[in-house]
N, C-alpha and C. Protein backbone atom coordinates (compact mmCIF):
# COMPACT_ATOMS: atom_id res chain seq x y z
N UNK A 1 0.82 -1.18 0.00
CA UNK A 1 0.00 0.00 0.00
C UNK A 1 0.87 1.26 0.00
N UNK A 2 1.93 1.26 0.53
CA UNK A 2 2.86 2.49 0.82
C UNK A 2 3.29 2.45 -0.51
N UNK A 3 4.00 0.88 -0.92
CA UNK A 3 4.05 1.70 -2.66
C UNK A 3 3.41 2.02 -3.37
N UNK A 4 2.02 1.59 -3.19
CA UNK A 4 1.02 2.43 -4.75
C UNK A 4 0.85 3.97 -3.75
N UNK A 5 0.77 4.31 -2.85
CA UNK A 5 0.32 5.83 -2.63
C UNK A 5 1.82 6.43 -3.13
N UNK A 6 2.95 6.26 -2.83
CA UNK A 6 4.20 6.68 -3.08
C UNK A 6 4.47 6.51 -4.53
N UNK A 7 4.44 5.79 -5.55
CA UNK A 7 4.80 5.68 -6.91
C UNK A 7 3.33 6.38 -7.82
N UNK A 8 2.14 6.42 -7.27
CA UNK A 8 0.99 6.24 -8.26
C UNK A 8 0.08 7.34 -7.28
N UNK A 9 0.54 8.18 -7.31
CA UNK A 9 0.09 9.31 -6.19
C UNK A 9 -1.16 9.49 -6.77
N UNK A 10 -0.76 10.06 -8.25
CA UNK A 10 -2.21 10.60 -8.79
C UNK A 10 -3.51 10.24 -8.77
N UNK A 11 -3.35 8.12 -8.56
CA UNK A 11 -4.65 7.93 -8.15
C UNK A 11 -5.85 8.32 -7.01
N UNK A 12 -4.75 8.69 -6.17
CA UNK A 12 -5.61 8.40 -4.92
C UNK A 12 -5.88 9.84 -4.41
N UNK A 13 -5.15 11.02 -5.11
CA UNK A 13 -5.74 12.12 -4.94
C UNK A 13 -6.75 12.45 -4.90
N UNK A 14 -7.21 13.18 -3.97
CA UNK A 14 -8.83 13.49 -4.28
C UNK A 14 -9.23 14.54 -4.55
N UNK A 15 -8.24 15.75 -4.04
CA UNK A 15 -8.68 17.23 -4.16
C UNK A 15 -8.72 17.43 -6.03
N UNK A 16 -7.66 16.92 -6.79
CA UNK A 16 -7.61 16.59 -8.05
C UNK A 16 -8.57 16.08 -8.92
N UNK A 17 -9.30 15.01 -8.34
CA UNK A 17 -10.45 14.22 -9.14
C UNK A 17 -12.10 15.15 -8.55
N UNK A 18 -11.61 15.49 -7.83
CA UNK A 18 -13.29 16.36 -6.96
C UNK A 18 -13.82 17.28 -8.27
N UNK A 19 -15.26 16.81 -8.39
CA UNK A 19 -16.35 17.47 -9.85
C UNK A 19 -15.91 19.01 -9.45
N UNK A 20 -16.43 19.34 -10.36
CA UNK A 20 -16.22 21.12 -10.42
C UNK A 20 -16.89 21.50 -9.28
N UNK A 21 -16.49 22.96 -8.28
CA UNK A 21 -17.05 23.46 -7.48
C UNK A 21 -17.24 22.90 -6.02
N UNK A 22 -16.97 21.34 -5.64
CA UNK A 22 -16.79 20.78 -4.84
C UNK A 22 -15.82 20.97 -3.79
N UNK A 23 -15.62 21.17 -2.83
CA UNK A 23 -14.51 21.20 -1.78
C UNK A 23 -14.44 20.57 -1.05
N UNK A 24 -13.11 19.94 -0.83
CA UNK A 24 -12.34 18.81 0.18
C UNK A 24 -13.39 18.90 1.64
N UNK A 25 -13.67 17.50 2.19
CA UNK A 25 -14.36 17.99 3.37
C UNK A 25 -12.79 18.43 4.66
N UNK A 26 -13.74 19.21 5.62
CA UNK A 26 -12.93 19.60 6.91
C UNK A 26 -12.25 18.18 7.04
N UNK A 27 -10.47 17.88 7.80
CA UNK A 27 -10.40 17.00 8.48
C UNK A 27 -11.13 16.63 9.63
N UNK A 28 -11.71 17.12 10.40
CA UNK A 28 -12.92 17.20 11.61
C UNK A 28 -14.24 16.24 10.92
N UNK A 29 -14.64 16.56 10.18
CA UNK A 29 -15.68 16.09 9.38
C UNK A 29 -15.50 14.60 8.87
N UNK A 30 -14.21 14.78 8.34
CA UNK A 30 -13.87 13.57 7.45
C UNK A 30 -13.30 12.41 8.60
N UNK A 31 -12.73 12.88 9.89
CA UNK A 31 -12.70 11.78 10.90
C UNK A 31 -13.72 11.55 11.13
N UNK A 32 -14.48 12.16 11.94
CA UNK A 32 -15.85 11.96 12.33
C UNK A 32 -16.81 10.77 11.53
N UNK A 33 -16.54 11.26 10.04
CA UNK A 33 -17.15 10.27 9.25
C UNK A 33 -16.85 8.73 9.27
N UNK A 34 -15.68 8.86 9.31
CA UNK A 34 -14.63 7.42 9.43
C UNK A 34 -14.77 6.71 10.95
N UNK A 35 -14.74 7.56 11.55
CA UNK A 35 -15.31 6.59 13.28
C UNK A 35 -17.01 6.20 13.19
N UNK A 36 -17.90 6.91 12.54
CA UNK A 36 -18.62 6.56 12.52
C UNK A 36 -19.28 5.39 11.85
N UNK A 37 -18.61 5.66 10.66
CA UNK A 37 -18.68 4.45 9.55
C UNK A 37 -18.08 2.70 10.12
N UNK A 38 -16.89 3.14 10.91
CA UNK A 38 -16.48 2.52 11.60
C UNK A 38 -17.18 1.64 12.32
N UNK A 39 -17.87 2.21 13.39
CA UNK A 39 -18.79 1.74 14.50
C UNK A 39 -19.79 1.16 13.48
N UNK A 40 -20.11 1.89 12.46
CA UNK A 40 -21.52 0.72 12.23
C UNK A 40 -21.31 0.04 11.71
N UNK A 41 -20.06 -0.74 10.53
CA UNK A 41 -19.49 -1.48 10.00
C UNK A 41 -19.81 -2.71 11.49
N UNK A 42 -19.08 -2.24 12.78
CA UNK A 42 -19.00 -3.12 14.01
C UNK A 42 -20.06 -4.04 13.87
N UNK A 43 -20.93 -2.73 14.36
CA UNK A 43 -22.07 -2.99 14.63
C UNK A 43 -23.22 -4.20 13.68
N UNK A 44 -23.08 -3.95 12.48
CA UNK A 44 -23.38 -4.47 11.22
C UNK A 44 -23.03 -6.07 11.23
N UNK A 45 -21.60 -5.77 11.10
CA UNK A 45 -20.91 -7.47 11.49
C UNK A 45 -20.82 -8.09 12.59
N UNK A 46 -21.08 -7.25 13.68
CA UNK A 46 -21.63 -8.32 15.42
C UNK A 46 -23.18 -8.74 14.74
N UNK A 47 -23.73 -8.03 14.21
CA UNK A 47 -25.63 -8.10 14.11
C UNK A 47 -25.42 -9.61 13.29
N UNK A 48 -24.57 -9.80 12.34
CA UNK A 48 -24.75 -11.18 10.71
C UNK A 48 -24.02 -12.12 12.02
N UNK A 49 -22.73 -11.66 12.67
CA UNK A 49 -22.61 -13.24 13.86
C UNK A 49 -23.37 -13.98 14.26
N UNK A 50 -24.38 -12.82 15.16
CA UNK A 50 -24.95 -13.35 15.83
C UNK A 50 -26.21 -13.72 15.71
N UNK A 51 -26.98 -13.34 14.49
CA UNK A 51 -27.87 -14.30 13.43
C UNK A 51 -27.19 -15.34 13.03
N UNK A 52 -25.68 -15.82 12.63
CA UNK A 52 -25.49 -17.16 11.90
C UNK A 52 -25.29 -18.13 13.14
N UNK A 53 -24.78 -17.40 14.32
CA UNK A 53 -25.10 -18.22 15.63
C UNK A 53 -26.06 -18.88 15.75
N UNK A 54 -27.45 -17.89 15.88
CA UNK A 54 -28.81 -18.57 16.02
C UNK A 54 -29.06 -19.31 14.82
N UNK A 55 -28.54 -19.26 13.84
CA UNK A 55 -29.28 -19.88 12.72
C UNK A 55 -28.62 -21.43 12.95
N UNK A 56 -27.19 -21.49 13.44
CA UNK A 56 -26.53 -22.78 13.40
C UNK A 56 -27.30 -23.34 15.12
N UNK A 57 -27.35 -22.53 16.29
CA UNK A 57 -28.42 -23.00 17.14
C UNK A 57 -29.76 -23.58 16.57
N UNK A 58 -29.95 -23.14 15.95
CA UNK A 58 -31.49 -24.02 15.57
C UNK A 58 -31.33 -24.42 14.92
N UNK A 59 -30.60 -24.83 13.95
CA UNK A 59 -30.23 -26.33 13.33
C UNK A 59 -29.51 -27.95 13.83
N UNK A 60 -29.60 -27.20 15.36
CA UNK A 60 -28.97 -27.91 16.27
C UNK A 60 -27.44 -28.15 15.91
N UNK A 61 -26.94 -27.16 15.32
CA UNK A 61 -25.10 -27.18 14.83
C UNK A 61 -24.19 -26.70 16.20
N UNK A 62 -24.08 -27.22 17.29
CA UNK A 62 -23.90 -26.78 18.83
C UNK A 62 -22.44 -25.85 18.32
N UNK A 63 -21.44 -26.71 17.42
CA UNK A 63 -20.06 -26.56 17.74
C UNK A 63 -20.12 -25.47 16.87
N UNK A 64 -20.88 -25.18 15.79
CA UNK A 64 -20.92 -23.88 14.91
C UNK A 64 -21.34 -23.10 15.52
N UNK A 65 -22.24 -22.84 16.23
CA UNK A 65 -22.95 -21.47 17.23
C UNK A 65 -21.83 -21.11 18.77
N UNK A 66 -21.58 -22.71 19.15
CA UNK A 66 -20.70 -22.06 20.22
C UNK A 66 -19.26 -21.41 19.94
N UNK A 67 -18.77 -22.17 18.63
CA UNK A 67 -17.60 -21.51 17.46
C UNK A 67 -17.84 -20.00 17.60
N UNK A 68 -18.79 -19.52 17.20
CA UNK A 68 -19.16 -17.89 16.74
C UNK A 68 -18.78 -17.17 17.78
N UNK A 69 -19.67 -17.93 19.15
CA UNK A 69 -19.94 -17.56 20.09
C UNK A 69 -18.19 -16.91 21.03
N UNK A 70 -17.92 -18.27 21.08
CA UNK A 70 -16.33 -18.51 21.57
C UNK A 70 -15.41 -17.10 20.87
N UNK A 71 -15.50 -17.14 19.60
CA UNK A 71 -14.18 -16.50 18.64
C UNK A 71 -15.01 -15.20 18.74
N UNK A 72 -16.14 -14.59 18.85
CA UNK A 72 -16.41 -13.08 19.42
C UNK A 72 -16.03 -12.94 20.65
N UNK A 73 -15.93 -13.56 21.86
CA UNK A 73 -15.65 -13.68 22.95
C UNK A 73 -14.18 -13.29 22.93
N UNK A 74 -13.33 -13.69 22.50
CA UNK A 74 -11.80 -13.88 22.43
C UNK A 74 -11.55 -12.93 21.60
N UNK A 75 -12.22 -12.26 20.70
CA UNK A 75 -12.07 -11.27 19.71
C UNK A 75 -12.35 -9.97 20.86
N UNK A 76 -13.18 -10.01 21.81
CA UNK A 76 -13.48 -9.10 22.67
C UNK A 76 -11.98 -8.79 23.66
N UNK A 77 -11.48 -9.85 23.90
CA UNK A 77 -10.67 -10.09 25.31
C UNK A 77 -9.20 -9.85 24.51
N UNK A 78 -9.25 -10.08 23.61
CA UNK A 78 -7.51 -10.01 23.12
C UNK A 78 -7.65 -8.51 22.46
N UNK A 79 -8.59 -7.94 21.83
CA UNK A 79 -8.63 -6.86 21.37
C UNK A 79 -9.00 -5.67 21.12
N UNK A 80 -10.31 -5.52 22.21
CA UNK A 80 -11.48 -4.51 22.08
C UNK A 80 -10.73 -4.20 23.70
N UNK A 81 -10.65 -5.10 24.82
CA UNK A 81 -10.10 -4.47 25.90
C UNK A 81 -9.02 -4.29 26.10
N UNK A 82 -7.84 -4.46 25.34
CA UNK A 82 -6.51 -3.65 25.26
C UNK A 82 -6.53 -2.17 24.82
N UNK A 83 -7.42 -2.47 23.63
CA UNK A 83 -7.32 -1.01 22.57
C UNK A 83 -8.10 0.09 23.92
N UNK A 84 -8.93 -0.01 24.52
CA UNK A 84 -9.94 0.53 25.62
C UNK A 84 -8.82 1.45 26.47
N UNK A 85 -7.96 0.16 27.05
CA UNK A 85 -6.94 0.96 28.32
C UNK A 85 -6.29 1.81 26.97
N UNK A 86 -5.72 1.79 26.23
CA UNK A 86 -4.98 2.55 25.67
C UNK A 86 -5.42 3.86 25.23
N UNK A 87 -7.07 3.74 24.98
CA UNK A 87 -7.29 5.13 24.66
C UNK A 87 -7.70 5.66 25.43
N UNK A 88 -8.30 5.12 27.12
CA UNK A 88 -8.45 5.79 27.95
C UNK A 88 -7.43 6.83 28.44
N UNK A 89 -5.90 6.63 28.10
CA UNK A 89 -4.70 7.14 28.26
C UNK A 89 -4.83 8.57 28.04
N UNK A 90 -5.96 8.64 26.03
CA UNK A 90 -6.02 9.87 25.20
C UNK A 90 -7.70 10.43 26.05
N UNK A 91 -8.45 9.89 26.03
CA UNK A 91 -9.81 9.84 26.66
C UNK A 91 -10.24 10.76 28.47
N UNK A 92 -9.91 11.66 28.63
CA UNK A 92 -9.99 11.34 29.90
C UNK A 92 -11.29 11.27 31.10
N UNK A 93 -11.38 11.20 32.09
CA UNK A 93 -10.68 12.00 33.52
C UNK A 93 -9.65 10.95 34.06
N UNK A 94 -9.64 9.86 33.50
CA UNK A 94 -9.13 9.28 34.44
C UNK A 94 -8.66 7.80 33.61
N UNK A 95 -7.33 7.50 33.65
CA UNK A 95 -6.82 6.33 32.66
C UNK A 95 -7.36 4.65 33.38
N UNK A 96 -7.97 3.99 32.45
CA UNK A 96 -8.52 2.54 32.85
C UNK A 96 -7.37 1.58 33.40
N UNK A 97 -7.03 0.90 33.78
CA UNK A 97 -6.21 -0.78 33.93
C UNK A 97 -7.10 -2.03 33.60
N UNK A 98 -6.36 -3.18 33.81
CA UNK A 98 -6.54 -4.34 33.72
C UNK A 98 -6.42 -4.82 34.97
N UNK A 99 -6.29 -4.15 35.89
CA UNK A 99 -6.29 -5.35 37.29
C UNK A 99 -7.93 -5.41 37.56
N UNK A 100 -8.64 -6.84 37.59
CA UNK A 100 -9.43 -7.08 38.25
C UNK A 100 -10.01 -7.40 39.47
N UNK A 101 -10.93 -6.90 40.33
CA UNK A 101 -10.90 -7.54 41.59
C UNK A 101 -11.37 -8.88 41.93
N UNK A 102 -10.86 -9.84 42.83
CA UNK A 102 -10.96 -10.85 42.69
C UNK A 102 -12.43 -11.88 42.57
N UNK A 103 -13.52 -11.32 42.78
CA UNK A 103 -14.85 -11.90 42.30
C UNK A 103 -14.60 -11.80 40.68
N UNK A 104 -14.37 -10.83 40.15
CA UNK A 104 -14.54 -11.30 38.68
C UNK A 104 -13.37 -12.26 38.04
N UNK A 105 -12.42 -12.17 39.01
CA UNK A 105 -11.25 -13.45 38.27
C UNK A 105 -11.82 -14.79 38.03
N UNK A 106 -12.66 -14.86 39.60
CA UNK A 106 -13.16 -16.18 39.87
C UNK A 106 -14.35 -16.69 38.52
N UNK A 107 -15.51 -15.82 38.36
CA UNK A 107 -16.60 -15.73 37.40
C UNK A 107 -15.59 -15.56 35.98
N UNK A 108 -14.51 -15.29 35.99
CA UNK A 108 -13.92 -15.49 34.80
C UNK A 108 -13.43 -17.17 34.58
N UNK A 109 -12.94 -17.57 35.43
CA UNK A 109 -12.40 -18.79 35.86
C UNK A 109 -14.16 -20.09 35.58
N UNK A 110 -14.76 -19.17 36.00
CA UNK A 110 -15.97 -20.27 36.07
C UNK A 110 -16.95 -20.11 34.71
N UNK A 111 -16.53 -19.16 34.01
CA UNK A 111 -16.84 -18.92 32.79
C UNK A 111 -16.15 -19.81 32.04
N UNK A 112 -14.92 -19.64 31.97
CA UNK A 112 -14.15 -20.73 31.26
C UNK A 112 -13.81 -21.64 31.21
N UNK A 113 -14.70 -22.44 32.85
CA UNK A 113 -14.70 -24.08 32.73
C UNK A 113 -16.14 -24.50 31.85
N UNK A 114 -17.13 -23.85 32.04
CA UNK A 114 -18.37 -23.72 31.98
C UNK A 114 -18.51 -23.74 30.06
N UNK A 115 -17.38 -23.19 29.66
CA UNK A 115 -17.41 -22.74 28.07
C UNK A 115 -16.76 -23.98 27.96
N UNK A 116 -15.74 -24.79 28.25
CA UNK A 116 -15.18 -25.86 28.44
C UNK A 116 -16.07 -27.33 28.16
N UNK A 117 -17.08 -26.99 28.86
CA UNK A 117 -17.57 -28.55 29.39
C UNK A 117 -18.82 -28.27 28.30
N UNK A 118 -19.56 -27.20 28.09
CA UNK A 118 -20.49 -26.90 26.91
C UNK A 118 -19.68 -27.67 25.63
N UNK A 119 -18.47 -27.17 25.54
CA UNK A 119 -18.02 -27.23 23.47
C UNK A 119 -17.13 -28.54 23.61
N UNK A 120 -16.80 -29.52 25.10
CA UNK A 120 -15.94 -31.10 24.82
C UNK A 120 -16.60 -31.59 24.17
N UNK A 121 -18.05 -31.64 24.64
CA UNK A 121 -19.16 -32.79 24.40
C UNK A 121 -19.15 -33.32 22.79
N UNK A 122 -19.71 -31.79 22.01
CA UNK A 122 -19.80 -31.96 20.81
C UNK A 122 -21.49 -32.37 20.51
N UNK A 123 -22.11 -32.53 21.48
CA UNK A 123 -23.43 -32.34 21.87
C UNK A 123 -24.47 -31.76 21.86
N UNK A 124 -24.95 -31.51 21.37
CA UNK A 124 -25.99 -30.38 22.17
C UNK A 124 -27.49 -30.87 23.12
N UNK A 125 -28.40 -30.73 23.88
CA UNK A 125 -28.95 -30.44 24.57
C UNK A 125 -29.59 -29.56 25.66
N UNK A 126 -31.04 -29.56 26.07
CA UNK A 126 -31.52 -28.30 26.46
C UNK A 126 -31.27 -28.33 27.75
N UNK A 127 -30.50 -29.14 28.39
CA UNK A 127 -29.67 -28.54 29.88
C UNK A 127 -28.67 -28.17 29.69
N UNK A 128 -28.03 -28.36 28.72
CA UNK A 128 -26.69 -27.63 28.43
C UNK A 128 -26.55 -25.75 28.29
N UNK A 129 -28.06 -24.99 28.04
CA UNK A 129 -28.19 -24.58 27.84
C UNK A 129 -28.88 -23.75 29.32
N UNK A 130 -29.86 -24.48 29.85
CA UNK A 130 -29.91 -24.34 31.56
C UNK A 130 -29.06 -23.98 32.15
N UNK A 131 -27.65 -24.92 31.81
CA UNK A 131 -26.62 -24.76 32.77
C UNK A 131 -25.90 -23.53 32.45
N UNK A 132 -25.86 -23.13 31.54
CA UNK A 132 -25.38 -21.62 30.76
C UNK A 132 -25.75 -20.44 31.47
N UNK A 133 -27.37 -20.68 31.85
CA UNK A 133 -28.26 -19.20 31.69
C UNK A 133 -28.05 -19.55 33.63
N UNK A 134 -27.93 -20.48 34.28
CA UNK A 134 -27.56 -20.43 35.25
C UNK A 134 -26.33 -20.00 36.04
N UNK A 135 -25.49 -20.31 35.20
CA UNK A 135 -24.47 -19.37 35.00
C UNK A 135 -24.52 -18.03 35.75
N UNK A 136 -24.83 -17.35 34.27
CA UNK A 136 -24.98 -15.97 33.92
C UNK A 136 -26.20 -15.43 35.56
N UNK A 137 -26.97 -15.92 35.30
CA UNK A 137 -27.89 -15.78 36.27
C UNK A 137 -27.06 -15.66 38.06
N UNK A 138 -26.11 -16.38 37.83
CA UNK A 138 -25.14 -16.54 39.58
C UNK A 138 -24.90 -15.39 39.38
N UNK A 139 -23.69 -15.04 37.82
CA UNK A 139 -23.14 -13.87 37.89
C UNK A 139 -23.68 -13.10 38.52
N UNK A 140 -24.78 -12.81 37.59
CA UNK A 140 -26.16 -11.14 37.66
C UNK A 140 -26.05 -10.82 39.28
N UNK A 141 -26.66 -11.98 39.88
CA UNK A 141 -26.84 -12.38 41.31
C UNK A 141 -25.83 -11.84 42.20
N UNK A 142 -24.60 -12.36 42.29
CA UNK A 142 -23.63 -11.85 42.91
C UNK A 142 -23.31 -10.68 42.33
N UNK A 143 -23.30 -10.18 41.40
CA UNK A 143 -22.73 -8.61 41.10
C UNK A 143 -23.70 -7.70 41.42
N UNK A 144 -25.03 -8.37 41.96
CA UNK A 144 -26.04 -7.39 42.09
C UNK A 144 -25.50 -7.30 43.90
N UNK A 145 -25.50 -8.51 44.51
CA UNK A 145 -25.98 -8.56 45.96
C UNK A 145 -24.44 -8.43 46.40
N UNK A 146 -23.62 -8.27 45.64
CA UNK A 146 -21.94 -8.13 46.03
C UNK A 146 -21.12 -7.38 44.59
N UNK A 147 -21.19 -5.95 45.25
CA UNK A 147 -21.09 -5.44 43.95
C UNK A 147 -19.39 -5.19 43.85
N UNK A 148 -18.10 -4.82 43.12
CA UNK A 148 -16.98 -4.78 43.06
C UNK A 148 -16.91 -3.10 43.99
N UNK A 149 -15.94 -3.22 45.47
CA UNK A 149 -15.46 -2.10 46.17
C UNK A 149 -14.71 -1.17 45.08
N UNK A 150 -15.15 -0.12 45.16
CA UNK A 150 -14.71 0.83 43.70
C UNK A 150 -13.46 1.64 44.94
């Protein structure tokens, strides 16, 4: 890419190709546009996941829906919450970390046996699915009735 903008400039000019009377937008404008476009691109492609999730859930395809399921999950944790602390840095009042307090290590820990014993099987069934929302349901529970000391 650095060599076609560097050897073949003229293509990618724009102030050059712009119809008569037209003017370059503001840089302000033209970011703005690009974060936004951005986000709904996100948004757009979380929405088709998590329809082909349900669609492979109700075909009873366990390892294809919990697949989706799993690799957005890990797509979240390796890369949406690094990029977070880092721009909290630019973002302020106040810069984020990664230290967790220890109830959520644990519910992390029990998340990930729980995601474990769902996708060995290769199975599917409707307690498998009980045991999920029960889960989530402890979480809710304890973060409601034991909330993290801020």
């Amino acid at each position: 890419m650095l060599f076609s903008l560097k050897t073949h400039r003229e293509f990618f000019g724009a102030a050059e190709h712009a119809e008569a009377g037209e003017a370059p937008w503001p840089l302000g404008l033209a970011l703005a546009t690009l974060a936004g476009v951005t986000v709904l691109v996100a948004l757009v492609s979380g929405a088709a996941e998590m329809a082909s999730a349900f669609a492979g859930a109700l075909k009873n395809r366990l390892d294809l829906s919990v697949g989706i399921a799993l690799g957005s999950a890990s797509q979240i944790a390796l890369f949406v919450a690094p990029v977070l602390v880092l721009l909290s840095y630019v973002i302020r009042p106040a810069p984020m970390n990664l230290l967790f307090w220890p109830g959520a290590v644990v519910m992390m820990l029990i998340a990930t046996l729980t995601a474990t014993l769902v996708t060995t099987s290769g199975r599917s069934a409707w307690f498998v699915g009980v045991l999920v929302l029960t889960v989530y349901l402890i979480f809710a529970m304890t973060l409601y009735l034991l909330p993290p000391q801020a």
